[in-house]
Structures are given as C-alpha cells and as structure tokens.
PDB file of N, CA and C in Angstrom:
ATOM      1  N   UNK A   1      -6.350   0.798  -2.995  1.00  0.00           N
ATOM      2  CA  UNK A   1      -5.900  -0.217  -3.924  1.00  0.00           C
ATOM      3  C   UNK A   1      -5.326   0.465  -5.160  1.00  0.00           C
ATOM      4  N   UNK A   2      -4.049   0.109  -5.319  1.00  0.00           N
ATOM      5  CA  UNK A   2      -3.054   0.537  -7.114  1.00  0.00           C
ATOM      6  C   UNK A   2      -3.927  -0.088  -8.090  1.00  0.00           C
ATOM      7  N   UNK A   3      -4.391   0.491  -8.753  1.00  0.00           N
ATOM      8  CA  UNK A   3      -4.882  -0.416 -10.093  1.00  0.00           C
ATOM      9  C   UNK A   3      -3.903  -0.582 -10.895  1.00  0.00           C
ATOM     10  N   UNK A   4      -2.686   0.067 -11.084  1.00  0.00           N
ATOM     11  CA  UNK A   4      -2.024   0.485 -11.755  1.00  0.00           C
ATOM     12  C   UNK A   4      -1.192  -0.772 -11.936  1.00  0.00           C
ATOM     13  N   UNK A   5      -0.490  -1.091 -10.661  1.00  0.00           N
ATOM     14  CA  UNK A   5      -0.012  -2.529  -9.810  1.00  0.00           C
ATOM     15  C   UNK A   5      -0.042  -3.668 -11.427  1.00  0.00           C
ATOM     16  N   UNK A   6      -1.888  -3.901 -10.863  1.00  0.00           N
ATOM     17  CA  UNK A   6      -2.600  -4.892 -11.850  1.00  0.00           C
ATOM     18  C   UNK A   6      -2.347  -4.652 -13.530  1.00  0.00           C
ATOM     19  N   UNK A   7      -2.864  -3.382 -13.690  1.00  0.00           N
ATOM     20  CA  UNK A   7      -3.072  -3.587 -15.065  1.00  0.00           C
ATOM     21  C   UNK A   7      -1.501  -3.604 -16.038  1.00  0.00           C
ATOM     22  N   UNK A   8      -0.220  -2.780 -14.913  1.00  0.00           N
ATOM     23  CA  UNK A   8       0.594  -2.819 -15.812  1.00  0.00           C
ATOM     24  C   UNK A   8       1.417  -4.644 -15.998  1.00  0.00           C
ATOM     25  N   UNK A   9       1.178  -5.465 -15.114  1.00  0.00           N
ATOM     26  CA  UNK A   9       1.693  -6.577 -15.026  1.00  0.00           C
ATOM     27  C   UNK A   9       0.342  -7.866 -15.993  1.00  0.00           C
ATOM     28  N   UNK A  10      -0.972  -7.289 -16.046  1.00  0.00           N
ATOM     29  CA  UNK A  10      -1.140  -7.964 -16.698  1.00  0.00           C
ATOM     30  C   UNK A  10      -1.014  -7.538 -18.521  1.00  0.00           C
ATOM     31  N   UNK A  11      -1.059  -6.155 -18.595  1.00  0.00           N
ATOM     32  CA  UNK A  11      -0.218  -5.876 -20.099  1.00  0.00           C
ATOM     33  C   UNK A  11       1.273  -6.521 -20.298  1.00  0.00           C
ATOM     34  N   UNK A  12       1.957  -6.909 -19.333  1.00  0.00           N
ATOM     35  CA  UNK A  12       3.517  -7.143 -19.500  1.00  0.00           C
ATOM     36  C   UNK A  12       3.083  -9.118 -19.263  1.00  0.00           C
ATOM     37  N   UNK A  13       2.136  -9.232 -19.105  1.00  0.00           N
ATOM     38  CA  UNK A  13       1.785 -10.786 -19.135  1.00  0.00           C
ATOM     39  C   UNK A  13       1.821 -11.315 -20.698  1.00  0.00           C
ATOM     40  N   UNK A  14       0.431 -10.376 -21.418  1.00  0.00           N
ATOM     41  CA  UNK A  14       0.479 -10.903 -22.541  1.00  0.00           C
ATOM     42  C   UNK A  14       1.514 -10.501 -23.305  1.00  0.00           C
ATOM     43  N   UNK A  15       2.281  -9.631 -23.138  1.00  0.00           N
ATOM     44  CA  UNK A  15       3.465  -9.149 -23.973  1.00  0.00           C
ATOM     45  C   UNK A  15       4.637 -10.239 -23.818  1.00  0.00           C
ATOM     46  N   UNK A  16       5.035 -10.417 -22.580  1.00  0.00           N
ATOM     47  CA  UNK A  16       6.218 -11.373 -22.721  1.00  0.00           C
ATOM     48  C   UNK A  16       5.378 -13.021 -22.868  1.00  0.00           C
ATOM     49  N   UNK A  17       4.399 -13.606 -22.963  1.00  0.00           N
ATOM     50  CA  UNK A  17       3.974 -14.816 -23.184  1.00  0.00           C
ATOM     51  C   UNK A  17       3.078 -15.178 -24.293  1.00  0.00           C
ATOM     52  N   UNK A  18       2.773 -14.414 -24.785  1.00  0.00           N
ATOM     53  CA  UNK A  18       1.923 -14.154 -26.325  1.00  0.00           C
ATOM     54  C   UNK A  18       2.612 -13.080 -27.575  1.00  0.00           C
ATOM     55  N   UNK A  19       3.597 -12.333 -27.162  1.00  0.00           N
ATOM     56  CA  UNK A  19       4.244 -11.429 -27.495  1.00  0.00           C
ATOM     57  C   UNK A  19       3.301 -10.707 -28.502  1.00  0.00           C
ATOM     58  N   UNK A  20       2.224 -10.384 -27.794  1.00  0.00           N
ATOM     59  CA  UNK A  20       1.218  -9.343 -28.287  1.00  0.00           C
ATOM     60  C   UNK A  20       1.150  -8.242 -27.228  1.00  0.00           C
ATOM     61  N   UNK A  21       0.647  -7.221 -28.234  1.00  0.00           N
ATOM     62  CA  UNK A  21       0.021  -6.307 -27.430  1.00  0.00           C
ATOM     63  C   UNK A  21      -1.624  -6.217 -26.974  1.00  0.00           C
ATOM     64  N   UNK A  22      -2.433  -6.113 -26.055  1.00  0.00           N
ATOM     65  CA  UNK A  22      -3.508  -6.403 -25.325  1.00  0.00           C
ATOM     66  C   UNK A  22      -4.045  -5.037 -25.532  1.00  0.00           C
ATOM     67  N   UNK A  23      -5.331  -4.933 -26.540  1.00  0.00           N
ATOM     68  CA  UNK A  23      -5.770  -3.812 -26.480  1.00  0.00           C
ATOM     69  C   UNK A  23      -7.083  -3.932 -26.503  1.00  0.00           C
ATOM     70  N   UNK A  24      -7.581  -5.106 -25.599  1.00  0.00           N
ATOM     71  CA  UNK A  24      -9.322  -4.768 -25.458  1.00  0.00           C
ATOM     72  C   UNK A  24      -9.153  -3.988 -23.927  1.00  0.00           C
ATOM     73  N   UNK A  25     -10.502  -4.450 -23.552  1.00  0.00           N
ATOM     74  CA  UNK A  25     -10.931  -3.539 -22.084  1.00  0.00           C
ATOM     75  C   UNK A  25     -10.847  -5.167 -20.872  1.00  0.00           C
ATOM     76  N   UNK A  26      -9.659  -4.250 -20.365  1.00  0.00           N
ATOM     77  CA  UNK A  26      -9.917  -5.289 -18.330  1.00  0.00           C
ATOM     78  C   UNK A  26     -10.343  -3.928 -17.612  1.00  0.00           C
ATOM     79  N   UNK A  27     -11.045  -4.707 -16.510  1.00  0.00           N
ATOM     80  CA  UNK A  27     -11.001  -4.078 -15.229  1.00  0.00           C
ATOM     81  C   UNK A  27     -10.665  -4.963 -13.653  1.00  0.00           C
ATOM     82  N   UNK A  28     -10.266  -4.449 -13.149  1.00  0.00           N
ATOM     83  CA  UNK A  28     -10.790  -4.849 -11.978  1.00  0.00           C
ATOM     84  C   UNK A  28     -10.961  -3.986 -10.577  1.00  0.00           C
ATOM     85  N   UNK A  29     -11.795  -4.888  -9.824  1.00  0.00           N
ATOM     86  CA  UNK A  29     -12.678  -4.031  -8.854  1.00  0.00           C
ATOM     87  C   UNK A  29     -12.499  -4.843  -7.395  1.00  0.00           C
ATOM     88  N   UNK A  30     -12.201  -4.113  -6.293  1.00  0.00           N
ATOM     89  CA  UNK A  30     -11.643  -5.063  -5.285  1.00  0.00           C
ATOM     90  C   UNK A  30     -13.005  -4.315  -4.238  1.00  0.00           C
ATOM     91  N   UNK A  31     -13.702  -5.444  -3.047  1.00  0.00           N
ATOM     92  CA  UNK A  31     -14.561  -4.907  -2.108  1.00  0.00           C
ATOM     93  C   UNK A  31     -14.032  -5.612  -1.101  1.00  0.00           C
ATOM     94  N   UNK A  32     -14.238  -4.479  -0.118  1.00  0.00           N
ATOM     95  CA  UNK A  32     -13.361  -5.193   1.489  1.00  0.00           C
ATOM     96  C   UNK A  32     -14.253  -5.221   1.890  1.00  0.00           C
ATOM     97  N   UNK A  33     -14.065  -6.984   2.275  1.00  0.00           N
ATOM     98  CA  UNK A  33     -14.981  -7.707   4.007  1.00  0.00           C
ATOM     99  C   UNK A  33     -14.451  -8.635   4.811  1.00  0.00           C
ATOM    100  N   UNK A  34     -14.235  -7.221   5.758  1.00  0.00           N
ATOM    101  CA  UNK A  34     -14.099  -7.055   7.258  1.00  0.00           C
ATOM    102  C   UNK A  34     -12.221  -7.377   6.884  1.00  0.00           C
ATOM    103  N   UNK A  35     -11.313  -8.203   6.478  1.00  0.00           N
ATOM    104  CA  UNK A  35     -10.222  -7.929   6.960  1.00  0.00           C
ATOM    105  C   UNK A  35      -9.286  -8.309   5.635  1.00  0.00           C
ATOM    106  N   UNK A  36     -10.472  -8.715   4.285  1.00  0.00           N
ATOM    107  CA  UNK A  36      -9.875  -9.150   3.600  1.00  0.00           C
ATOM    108  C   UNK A  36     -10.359  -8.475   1.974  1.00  0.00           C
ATOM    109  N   UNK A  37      -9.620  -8.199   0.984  1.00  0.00           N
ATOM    110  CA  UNK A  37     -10.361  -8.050  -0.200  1.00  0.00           C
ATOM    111  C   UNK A  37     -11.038  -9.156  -1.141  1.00  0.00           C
ATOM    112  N   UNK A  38     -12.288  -9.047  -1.376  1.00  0.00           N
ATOM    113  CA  UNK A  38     -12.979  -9.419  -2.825  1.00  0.00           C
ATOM    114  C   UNK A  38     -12.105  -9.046  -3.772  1.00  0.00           C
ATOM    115  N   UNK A  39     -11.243  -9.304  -4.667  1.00  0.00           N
ATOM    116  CA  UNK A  39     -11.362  -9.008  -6.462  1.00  0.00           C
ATOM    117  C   UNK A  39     -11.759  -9.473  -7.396  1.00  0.00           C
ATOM    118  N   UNK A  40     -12.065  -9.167  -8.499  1.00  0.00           N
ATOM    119  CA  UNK A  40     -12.975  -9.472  -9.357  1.00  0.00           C
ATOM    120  C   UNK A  40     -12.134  -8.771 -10.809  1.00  0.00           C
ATOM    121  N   UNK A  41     -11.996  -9.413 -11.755  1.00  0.00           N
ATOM    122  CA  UNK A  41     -10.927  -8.815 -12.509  1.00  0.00           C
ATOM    123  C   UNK A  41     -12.155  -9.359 -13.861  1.00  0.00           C
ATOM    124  N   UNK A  42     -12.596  -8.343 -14.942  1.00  0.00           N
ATOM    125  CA  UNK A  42     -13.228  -8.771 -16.094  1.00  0.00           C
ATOM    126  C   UNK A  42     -12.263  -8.600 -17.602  1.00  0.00           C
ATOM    127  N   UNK A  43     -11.977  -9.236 -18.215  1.00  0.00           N
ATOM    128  CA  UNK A  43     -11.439  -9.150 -19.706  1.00  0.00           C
ATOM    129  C   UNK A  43     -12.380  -9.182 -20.549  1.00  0.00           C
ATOM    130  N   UNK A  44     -12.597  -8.403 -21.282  1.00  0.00           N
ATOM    131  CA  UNK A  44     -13.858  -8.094 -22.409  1.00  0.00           C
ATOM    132  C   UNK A  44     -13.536  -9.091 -23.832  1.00  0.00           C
ATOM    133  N   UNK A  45     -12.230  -8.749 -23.599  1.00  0.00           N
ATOM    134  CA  UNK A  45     -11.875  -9.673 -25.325  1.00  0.00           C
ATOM    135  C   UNK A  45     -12.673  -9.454 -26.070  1.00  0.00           C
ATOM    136  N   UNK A  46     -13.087 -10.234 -27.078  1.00  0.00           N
ATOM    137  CA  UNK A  46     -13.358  -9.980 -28.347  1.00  0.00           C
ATOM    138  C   UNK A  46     -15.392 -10.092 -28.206  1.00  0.00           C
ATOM    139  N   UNK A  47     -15.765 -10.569 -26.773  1.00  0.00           N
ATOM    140  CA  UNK A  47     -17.080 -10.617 -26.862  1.00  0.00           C
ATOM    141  C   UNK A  47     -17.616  -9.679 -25.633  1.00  0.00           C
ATOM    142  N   UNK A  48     -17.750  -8.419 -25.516  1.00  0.00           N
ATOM    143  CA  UNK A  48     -17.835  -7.602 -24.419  1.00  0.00           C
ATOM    144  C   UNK A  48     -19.257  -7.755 -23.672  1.00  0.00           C
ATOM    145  N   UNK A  49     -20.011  -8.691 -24.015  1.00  0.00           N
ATOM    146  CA  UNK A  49     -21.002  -9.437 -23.235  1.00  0.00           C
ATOM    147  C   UNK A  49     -20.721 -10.775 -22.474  1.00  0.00           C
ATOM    148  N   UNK A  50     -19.432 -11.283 -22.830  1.00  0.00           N
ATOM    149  CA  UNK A  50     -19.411 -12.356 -21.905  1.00  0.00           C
ATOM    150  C   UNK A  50     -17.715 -12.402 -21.572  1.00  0.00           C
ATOM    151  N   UNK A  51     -17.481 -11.395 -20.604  1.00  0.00           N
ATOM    152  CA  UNK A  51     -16.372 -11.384 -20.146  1.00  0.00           C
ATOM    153  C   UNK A  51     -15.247 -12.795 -19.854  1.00  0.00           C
ATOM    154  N   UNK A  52     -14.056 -12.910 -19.545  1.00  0.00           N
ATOM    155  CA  UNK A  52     -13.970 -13.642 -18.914  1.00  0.00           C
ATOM    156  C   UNK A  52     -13.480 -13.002 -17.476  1.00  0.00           C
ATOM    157  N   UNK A  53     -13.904 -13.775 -16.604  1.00  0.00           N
ATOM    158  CA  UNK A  53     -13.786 -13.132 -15.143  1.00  0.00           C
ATOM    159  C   UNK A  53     -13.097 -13.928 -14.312  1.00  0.00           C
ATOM    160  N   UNK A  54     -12.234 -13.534 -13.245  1.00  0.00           N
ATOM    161  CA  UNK A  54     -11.490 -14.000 -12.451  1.00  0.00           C
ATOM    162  C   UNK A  54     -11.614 -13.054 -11.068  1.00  0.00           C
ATOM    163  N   UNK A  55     -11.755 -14.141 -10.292  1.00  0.00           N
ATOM    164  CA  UNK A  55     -11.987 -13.608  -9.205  1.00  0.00           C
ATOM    165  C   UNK A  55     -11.738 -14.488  -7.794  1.00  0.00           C
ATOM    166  N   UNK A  56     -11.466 -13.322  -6.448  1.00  0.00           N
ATOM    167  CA  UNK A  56     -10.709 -13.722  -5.713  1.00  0.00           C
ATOM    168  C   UNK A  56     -10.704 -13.516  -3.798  1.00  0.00           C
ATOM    169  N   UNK A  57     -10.246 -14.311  -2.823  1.00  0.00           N
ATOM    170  CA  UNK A  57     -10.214 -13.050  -1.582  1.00  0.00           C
ATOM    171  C   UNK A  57      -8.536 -13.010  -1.415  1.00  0.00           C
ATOM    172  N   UNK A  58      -8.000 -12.159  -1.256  1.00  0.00           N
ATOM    173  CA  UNK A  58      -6.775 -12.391  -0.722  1.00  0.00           C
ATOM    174  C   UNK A  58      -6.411 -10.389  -0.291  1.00  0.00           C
ATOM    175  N   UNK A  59      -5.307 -10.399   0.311  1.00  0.00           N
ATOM    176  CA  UNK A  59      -5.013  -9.811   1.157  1.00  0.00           C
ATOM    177  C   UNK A  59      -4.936  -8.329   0.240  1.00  0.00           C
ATOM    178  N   UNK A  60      -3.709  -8.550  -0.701  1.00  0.00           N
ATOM    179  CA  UNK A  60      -3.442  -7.764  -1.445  1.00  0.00           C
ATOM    180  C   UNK A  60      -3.377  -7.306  -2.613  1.00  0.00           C
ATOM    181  N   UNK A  61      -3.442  -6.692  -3.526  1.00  0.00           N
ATOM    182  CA  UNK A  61      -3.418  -6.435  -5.491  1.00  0.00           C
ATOM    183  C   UNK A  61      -2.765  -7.397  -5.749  1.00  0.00           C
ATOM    184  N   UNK A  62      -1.572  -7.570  -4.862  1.00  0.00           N
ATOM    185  CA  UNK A  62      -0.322  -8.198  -5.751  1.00  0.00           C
ATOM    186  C   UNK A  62      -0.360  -9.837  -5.305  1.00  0.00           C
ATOM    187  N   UNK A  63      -1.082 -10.268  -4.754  1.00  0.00           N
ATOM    188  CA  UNK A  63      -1.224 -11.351  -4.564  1.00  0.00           C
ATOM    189  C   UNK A  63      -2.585 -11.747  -5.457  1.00  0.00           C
ATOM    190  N   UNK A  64      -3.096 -10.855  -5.640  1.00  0.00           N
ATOM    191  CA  UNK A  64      -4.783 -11.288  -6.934  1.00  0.00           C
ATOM    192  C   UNK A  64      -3.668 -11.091  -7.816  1.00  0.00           C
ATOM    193  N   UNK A  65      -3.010 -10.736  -8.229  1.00  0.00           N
ATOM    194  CA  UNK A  65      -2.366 -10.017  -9.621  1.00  0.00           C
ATOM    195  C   UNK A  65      -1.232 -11.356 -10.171  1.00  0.00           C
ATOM    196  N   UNK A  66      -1.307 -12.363  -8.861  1.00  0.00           N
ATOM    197  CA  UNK A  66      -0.473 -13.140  -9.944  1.00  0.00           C
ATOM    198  C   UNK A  66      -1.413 -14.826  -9.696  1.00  0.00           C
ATOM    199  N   UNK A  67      -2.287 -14.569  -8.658  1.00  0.00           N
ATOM    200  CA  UNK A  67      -3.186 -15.693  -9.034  1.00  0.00           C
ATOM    201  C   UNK A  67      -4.038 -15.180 -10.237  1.00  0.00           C
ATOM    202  N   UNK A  68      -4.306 -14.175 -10.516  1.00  0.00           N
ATOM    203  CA  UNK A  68      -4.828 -13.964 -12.139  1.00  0.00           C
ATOM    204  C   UNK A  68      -4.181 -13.953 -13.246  1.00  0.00           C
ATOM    205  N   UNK A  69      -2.832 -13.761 -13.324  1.00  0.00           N
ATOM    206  CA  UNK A  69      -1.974 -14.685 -14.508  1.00  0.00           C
ATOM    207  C   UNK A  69      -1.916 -15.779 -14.100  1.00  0.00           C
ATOM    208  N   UNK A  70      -1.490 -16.530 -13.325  1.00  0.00           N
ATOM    209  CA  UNK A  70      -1.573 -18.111 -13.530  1.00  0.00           C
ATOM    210  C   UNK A  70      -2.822 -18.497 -14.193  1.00  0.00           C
ATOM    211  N   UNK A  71      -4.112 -17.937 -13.819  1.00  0.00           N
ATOM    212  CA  UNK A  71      -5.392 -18.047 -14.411  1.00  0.00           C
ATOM    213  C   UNK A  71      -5.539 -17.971 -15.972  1.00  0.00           C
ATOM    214  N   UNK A  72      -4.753 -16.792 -16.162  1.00  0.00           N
ATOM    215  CA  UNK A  72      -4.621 -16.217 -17.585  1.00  0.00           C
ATOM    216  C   UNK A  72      -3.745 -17.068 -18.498  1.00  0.00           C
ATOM    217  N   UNK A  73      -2.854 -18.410 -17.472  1.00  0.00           N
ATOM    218  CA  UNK A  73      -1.444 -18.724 -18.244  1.00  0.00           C
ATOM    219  C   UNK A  73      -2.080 -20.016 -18.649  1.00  0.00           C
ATOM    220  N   UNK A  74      -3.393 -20.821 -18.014  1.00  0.00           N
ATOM    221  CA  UNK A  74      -4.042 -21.673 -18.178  1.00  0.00           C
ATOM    222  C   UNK A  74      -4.987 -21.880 -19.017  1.00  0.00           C
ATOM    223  N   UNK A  75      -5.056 -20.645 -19.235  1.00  0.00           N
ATOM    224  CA  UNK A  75      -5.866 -20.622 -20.903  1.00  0.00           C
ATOM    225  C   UNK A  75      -5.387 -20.620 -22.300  1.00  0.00           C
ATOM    226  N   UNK A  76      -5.857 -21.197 -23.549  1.00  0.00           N
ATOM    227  CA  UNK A  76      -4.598 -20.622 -24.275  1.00  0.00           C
ATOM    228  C   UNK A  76      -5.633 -19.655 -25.324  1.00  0.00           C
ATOM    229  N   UNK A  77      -4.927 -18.929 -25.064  1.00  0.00           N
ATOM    230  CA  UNK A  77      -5.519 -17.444 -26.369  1.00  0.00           C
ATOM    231  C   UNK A  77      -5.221 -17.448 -27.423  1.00  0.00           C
ATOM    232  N   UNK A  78      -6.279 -17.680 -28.316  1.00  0.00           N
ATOM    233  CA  UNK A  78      -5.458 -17.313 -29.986  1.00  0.00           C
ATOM    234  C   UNK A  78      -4.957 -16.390 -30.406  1.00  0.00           C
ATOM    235  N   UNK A  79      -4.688 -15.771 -31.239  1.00  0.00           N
ATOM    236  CA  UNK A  79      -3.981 -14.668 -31.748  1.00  0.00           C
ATOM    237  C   UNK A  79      -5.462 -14.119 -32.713  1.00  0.00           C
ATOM    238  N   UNK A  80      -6.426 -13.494 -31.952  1.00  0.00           N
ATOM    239  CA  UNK A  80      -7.588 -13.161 -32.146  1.00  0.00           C
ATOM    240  C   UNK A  80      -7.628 -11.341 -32.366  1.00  0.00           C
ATOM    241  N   UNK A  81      -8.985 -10.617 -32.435  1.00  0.00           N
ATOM    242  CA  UNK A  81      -9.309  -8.982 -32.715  1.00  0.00           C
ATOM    243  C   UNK A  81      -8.700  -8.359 -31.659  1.00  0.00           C
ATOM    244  N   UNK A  82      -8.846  -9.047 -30.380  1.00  0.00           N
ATOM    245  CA  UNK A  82      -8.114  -8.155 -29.103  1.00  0.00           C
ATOM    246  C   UNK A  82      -6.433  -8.144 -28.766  1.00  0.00           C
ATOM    247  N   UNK A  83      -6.128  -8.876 -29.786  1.00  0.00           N
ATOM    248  CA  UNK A  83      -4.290  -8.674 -29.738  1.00  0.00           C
ATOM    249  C   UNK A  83      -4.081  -7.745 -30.746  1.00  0.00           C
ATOM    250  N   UNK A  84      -3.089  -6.967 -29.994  1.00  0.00           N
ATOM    251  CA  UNK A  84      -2.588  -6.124 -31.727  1.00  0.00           C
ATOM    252  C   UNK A  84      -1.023  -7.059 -32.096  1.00  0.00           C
ATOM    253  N   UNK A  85      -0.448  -7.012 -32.484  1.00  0.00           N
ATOM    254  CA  UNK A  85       0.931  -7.992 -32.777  1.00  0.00           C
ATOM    255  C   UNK A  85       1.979  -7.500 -32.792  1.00  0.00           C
ATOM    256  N   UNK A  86       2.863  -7.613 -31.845  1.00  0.00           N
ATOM    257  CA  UNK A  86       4.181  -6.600 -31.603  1.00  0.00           C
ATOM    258  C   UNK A  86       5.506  -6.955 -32.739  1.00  0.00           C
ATOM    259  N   UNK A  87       5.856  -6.322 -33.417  1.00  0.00           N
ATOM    260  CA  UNK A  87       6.734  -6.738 -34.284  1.00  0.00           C
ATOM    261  C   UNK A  87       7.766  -6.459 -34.248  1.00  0.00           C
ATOM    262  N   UNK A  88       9.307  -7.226 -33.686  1.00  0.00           N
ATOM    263  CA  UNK A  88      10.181  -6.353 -33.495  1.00  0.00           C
ATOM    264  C   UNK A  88      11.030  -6.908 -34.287  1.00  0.00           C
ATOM    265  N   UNK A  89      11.428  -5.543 -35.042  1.00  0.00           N
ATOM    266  CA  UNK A  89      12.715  -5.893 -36.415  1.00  0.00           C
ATOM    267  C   UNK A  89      13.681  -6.794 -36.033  1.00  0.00           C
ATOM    268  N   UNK A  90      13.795  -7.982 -37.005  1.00  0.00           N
ATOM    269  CA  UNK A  90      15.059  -8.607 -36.821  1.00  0.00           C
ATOM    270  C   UNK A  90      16.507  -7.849 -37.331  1.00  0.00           C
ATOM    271  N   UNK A  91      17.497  -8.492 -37.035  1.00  0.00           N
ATOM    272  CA  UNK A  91      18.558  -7.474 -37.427  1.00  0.00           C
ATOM    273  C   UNK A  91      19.067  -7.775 -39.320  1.00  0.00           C
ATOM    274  N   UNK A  92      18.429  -8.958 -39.304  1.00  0.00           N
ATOM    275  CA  UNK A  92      18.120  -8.878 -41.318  1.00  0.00           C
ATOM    276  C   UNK A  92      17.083  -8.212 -41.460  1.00  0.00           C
ATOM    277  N   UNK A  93      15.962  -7.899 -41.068  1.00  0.00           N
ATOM    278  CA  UNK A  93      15.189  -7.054 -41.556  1.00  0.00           C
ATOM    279  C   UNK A  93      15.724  -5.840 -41.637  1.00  0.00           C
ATOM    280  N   UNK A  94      16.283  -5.249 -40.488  1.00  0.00           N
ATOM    281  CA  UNK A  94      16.506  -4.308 -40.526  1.00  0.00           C
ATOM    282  C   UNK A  94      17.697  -3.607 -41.238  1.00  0.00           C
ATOM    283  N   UNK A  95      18.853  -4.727 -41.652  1.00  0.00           N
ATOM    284  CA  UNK A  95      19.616  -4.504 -42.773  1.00  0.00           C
ATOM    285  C   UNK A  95      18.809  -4.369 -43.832  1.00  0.00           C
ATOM    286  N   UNK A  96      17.883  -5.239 -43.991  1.00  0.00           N
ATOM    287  CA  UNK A  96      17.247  -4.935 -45.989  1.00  0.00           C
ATOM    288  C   UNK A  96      16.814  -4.055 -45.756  1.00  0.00           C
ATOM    289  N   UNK A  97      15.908  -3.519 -44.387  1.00  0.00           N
ATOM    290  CA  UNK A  97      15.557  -2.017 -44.796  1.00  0.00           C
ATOM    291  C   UNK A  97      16.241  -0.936 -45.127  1.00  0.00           C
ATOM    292  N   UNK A  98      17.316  -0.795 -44.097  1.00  0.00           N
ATOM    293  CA  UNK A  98      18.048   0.455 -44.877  1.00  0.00           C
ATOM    294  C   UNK A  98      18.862   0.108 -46.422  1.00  0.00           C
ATOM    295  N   UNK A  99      18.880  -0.878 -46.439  1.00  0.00           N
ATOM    296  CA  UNK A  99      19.741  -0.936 -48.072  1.00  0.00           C
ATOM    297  C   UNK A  99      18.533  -0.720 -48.854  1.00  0.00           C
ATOM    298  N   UNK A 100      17.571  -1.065 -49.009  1.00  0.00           N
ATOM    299  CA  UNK A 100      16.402  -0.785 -49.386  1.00  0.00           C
ATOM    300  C   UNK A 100      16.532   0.454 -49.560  1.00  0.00           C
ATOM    301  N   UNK A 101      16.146   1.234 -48.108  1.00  0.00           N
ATOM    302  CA  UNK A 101      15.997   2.445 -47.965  1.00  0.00           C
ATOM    303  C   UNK A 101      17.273   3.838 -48.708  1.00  0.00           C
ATOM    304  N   UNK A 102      18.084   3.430 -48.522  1.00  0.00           N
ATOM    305  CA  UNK A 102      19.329   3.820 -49.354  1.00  0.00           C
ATOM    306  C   UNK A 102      19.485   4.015 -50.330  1.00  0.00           C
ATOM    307  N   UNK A 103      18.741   3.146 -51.475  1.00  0.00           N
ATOM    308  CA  UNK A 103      18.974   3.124 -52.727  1.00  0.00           C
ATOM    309  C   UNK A 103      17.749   4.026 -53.360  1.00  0.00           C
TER     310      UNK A 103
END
C-alpha cells in the first residue's frame, strides 16, 4: 500500500477547498481480509485524543482516498490551530510591496 497516494491528495484536499495548509498529524493504516482492505484513516486536529476517524473496506488506496474526502468535504472545518493559512500575494499587494520596497 502507497501511503504517499493518500496523504499527498488529502494535503491537496485541504489546500484547494479550505485554501489552508494542514499541519496536524493523519495517518492511515490499511489490514487485508482475505481479498479485500480494512482502512482506517485518523486526523488528530486540534484534540490528539479524540481523533476524527474514517474508515473503510474497499479494494484500493485510491478508492479509500476519495471516499475519505467526500467524508472530509461533509464536514465543515473552521479555520482553527491545525490550519496554517496559505497566503498568496495579490498582484496589488505585490505592487505596494515593491514600491514600498524601492523607496
């Protein structure tokens, strides 16, 4: 199993739909029985005793990986300790800065 798969699509979840950056602790953990995977995906957020958890059987990562954003898209998240806030210069900002910066 890619973990990689998971975690980079659910960082690019909250980025393009919260336009934050996601910097608490996920995991997830997949167990095969007999022809199919268990996953189990935990988000720590802001209370690392009471995760929120999502979990699943299906075949492949990438099939848990987007029934766990839909999961994730059904919640709504505040703009809480576990977002950092992506800020991307507007193109007036970024004019006053260099005239700013210039002078």
């Amino acid at each position: 199993m890619d973990k990689t798969v998971f975690n980079n699509a659910i960082i690019q979840f909250f980025r393009d739909t919260y336009c934050v950056e996601y910097i608490s602790d996920f995991d997830v953990q997949a167990e095969y029985d007999g022809d199919i995977y268990r996953f189990t995906a935990q988000f720590r957020l802001n209370q690392q005793n009471k995760p929120i958890t999502i979990s699943g059987q299906f075949e492949t990562i990438e099939q848990f990986t987007t029934f766990a954003i839909n999961e994730l898209r059904q919640r709504r998240f505040p703009t809480v300790d576990y977002f950092k806030l992506i800020h991307e210069e507007s193109q007036e900002e970024k004019k006053f800065r260099l005239d700013k910066e210039s002078k």
